[in-house]
C-alpha atoms as a PDB file:
ATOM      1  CA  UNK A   1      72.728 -80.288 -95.152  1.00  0.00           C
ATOM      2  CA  UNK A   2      73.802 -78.112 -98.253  1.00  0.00           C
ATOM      3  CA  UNK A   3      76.098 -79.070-101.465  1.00  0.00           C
ATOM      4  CA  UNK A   4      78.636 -76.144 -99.750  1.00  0.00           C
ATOM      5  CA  UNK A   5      79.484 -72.891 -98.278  1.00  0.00           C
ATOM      6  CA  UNK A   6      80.168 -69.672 -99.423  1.00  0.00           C
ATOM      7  CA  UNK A   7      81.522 -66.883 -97.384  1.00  0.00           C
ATOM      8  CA  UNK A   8      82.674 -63.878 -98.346  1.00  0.00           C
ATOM      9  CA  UNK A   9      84.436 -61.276 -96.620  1.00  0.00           C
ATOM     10  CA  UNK A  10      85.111 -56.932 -96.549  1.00  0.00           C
ATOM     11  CA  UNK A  11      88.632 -56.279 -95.821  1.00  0.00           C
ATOM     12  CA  UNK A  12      88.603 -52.992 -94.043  1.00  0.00           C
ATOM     13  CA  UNK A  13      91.573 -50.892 -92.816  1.00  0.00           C
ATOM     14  CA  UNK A  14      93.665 -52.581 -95.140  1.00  0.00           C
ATOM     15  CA  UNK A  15      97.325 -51.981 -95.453  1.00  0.00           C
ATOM     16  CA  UNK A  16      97.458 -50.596 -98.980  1.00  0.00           C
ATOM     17  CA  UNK A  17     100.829 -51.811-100.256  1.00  0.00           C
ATOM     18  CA  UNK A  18      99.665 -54.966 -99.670  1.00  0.00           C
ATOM     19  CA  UNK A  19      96.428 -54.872-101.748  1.00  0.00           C
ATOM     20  CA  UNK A  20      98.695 -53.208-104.741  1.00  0.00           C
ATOM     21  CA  UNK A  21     100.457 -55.976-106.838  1.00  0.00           C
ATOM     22  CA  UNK A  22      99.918 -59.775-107.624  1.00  0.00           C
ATOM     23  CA  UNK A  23     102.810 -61.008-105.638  1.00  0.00           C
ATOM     24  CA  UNK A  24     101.526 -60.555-102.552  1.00  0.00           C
ATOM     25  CA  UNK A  25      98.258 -60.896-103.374  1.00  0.00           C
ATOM     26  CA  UNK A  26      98.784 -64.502-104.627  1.00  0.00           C
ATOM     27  CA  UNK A  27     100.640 -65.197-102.295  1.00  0.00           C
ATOM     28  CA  UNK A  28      98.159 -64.415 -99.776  1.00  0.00           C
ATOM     29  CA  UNK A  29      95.469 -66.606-101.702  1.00  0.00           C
ATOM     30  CA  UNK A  30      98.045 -69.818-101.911  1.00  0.00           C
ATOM     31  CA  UNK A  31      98.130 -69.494 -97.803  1.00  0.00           C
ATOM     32  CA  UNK A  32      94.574 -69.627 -97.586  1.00  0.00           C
ATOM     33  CA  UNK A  33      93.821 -72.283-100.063  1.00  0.00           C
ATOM     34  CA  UNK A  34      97.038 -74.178 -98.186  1.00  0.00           C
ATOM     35  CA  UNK A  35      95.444 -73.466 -94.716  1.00  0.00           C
ATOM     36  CA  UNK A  36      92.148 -74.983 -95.425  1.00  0.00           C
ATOM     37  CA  UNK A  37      93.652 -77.879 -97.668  1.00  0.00           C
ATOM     38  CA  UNK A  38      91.988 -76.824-100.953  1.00  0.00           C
ATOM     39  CA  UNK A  39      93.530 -78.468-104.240  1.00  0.00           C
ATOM     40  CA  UNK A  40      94.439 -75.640-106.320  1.00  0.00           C
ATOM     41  CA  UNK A  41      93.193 -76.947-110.443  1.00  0.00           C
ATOM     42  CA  UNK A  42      94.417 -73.040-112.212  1.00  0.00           C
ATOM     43  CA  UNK A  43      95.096 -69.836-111.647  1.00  0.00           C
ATOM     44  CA  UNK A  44      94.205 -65.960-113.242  1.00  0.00           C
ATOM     45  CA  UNK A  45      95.092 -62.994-111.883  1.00  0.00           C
ATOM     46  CA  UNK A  46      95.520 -59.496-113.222  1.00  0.00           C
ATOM     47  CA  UNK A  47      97.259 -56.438-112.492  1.00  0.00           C
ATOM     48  CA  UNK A  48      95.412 -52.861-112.586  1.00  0.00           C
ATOM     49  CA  UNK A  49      97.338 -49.656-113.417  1.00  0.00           C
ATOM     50  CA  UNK A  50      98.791 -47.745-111.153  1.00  0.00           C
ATOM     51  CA  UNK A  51      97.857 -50.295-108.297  1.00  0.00           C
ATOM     52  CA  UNK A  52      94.923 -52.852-107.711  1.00  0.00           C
ATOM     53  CA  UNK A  53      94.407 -56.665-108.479  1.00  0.00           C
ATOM     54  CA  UNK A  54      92.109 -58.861-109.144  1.00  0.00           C
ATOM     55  CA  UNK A  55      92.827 -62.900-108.370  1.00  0.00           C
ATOM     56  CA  UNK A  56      90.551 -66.566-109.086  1.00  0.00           C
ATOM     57  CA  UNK A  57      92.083 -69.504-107.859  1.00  0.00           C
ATOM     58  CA  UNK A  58      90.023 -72.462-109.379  1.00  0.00           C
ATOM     59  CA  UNK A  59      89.741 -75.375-107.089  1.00  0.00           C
ATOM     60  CA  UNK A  60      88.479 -79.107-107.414  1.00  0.00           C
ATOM     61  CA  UNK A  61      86.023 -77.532-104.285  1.00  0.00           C
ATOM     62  CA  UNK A  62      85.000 -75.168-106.529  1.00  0.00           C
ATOM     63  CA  UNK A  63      87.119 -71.370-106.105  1.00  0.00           C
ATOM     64  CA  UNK A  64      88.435 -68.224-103.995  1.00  0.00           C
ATOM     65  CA  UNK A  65      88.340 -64.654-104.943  1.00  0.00           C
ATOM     66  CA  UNK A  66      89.875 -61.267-104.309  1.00  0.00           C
ATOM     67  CA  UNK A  67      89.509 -57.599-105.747  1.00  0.00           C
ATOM     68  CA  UNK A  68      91.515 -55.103-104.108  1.00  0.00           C
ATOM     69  CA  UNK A  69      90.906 -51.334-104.071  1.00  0.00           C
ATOM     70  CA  UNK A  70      94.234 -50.273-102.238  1.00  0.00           C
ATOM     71  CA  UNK A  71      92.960 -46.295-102.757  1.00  0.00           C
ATOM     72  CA  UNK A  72      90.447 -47.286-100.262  1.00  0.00           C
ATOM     73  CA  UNK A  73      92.322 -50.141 -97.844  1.00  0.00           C
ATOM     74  CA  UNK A  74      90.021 -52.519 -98.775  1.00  0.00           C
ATOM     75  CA  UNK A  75      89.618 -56.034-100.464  1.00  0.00           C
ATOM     76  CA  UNK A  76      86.821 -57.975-101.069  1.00  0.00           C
ATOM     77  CA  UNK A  77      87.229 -62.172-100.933  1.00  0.00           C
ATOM     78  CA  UNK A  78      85.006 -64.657-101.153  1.00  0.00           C
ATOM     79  CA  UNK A  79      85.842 -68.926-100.792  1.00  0.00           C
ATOM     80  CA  UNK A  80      82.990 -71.205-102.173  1.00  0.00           C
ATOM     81  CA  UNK A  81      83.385 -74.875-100.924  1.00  0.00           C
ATOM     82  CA  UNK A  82      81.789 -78.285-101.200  1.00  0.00           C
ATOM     83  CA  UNK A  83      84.085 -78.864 -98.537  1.00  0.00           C
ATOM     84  CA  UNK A  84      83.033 -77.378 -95.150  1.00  0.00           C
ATOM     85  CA  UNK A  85      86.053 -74.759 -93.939  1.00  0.00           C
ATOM     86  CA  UNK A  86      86.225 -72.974 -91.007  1.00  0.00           C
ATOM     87  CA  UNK A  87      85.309 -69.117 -92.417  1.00  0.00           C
ATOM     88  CA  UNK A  88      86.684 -67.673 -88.723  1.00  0.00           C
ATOM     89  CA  UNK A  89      89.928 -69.298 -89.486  1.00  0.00           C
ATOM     90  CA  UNK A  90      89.919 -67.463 -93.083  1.00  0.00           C
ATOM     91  CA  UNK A  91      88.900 -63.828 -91.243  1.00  0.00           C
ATOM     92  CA  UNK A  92      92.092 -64.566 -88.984  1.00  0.00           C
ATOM     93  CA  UNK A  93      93.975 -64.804 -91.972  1.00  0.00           C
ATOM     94  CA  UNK A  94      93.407 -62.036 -93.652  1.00  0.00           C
ATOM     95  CA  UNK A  95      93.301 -59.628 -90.512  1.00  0.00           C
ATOM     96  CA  UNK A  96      97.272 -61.116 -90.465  1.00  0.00           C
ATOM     97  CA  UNK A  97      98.371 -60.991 -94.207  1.00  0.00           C
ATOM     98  CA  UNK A  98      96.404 -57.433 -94.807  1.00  0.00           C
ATOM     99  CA  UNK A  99      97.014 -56.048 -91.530  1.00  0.00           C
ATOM    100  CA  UNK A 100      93.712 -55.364 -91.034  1.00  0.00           C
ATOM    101  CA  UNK A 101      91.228 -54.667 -87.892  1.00  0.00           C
ATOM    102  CA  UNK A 102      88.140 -54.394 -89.492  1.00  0.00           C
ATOM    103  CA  UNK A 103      86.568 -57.210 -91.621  1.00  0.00           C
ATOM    104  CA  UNK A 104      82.998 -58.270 -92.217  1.00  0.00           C
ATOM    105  CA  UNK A 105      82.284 -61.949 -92.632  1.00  0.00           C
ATOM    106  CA  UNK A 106      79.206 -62.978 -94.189  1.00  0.00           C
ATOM    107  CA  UNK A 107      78.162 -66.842 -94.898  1.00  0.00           C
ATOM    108  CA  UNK A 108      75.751 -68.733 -97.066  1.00  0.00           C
ATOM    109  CA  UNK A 109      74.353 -72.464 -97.326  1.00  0.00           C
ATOM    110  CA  UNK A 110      74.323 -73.316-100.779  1.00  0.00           C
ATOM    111  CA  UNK A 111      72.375 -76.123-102.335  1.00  0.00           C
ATOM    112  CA  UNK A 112      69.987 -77.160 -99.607  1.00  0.00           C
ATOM    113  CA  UNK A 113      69.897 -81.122-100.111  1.00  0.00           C
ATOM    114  CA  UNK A 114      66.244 -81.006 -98.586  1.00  0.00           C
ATOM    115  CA  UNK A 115      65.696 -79.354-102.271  1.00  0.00           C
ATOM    116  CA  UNK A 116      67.771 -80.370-104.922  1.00  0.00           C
ATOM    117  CA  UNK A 117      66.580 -83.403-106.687  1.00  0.00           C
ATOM    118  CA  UNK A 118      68.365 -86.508-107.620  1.00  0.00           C
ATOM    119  CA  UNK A 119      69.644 -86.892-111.235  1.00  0.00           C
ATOM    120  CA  UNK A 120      69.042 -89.933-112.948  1.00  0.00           C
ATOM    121  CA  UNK A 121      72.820 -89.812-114.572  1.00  0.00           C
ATOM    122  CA  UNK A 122      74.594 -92.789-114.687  1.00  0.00           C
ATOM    123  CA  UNK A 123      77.802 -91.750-112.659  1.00  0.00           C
ATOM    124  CA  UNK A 124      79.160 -95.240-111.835  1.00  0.00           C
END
């Protein structure tokens, strides 16, 4: 058992007017978070000149990521979760929204409970 899971993902073959500007790009995020029923706490992202963003959507589960390098067709995302998500539903997603047919999934336990310790906070 671990505290959560983070995955992270290379977007190859990207369509690059999709990487380019927030819109789409936040839009893209709010599907995913939506998909996997993630509460969405705040938002950030910014715009590089000519094209290129950068997004962090902060969630009570903890967050999901993107940097885009639409020069190259590719995007880099990551989802960290206390909440256990299927990551192959995530790499279906984004092969849709970016029209991509190459992407790289990669997955990591987090916080194995065999090794954390108990706190002695009073949480009640």
């Amino acid at each position: 058992m671990f505290i959560g899971i983070h995955a992270t993902w290379d977007v190859y073959n990207c369509n690059a007017d999709k990487l380019s500007f927030v819109p789409y790009i936040k839009e893209s995020l709010h599907t995913i978070t939506a998909t996997l029923n993630l509460e969405e706490l705040n938002e950030a992202f910014k715009q590089f000149e000519p094209i290129g963003v950068t997004g962090f959507i902060l969630l009570a589960e903890s967050h999901i990521s993107i940097h885009t390098w639409p020069e190259h067709n590719y995007a880099a995302v990551d989802v960290f979760s206390c909440k256990e998500f299927d990551a192959n539903v995530v790499t279906g997603l984004l092969k849709k929204l970016f029209d991509s047919n190459k992407i790289e999934l990669n997955k990591l336990n987090r916080g194995s409970l065999d090794l954390v310790k108990p706190s002695n906070l009073d949480i009640r």
